[in-house]
Protein backbone atom coordinates (compact mmCIF):
# COMPACT_ATOMS: atom_id res chain seq x y z
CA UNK A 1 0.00 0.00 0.00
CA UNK A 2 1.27 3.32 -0.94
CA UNK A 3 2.06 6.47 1.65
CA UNK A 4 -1.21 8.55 -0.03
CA UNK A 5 -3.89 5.25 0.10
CA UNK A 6 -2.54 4.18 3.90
CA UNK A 7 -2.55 8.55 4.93
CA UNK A 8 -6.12 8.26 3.28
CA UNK A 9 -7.38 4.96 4.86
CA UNK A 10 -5.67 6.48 8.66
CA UNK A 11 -7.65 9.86 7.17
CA UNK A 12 -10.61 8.18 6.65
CA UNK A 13 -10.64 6.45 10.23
CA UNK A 14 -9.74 9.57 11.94
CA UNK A 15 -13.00 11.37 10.53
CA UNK A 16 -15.09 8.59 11.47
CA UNK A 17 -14.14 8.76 15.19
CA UNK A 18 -14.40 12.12 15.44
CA UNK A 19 -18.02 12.38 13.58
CA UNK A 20 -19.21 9.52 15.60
CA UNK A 21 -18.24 11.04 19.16
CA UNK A 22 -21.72 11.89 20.31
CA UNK A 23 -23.35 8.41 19.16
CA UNK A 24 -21.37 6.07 21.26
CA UNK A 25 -21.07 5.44 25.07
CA UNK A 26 -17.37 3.68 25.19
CA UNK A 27 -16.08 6.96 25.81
CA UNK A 28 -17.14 10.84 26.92
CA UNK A 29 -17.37 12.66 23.44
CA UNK A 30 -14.68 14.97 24.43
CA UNK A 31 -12.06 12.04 24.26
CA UNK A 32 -13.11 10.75 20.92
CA UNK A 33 -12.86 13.81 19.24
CA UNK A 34 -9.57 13.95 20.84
CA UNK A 35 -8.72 10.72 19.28
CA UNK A 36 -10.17 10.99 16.00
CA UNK A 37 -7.83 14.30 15.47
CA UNK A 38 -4.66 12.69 16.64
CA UNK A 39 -6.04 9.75 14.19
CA UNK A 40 -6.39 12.25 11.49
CA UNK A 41 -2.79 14.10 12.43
CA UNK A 42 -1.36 10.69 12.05
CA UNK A 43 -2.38 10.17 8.76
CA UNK A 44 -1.36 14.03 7.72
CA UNK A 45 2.24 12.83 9.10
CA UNK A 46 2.68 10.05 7.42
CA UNK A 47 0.75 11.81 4.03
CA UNK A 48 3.78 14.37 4.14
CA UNK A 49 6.64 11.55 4.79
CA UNK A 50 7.49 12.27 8.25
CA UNK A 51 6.61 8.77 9.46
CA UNK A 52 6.56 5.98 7.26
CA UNK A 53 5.01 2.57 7.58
């Protein structure tokens, strides 16, 4: 898998969490926005080719 489809899969996963946060009860919707925008500043990092997988 290339750097842009695994930044964009991360990406995708990130959004998800963090547009989800108010419809599930695992945890308060302050930490899974939290989450979901480390989620999606993992993906940015490794979109730009400071971290590589």
């Amino acid at each position: 898998m290339n750097r842009n489809l695994s930044a964009f899969v991360i990406g995708l996963v990130g959004a998800a969490m963090t547009l989800f946060a108010y419809s599930q009860t695992l945890v308060s919707p302050n930490q899974s926005i939290a989450i979901g925008l480390l989620v999606l500043m993992f993906g940015l990092l490794i979109k730009e080719g400071f971290i590589s997988l």
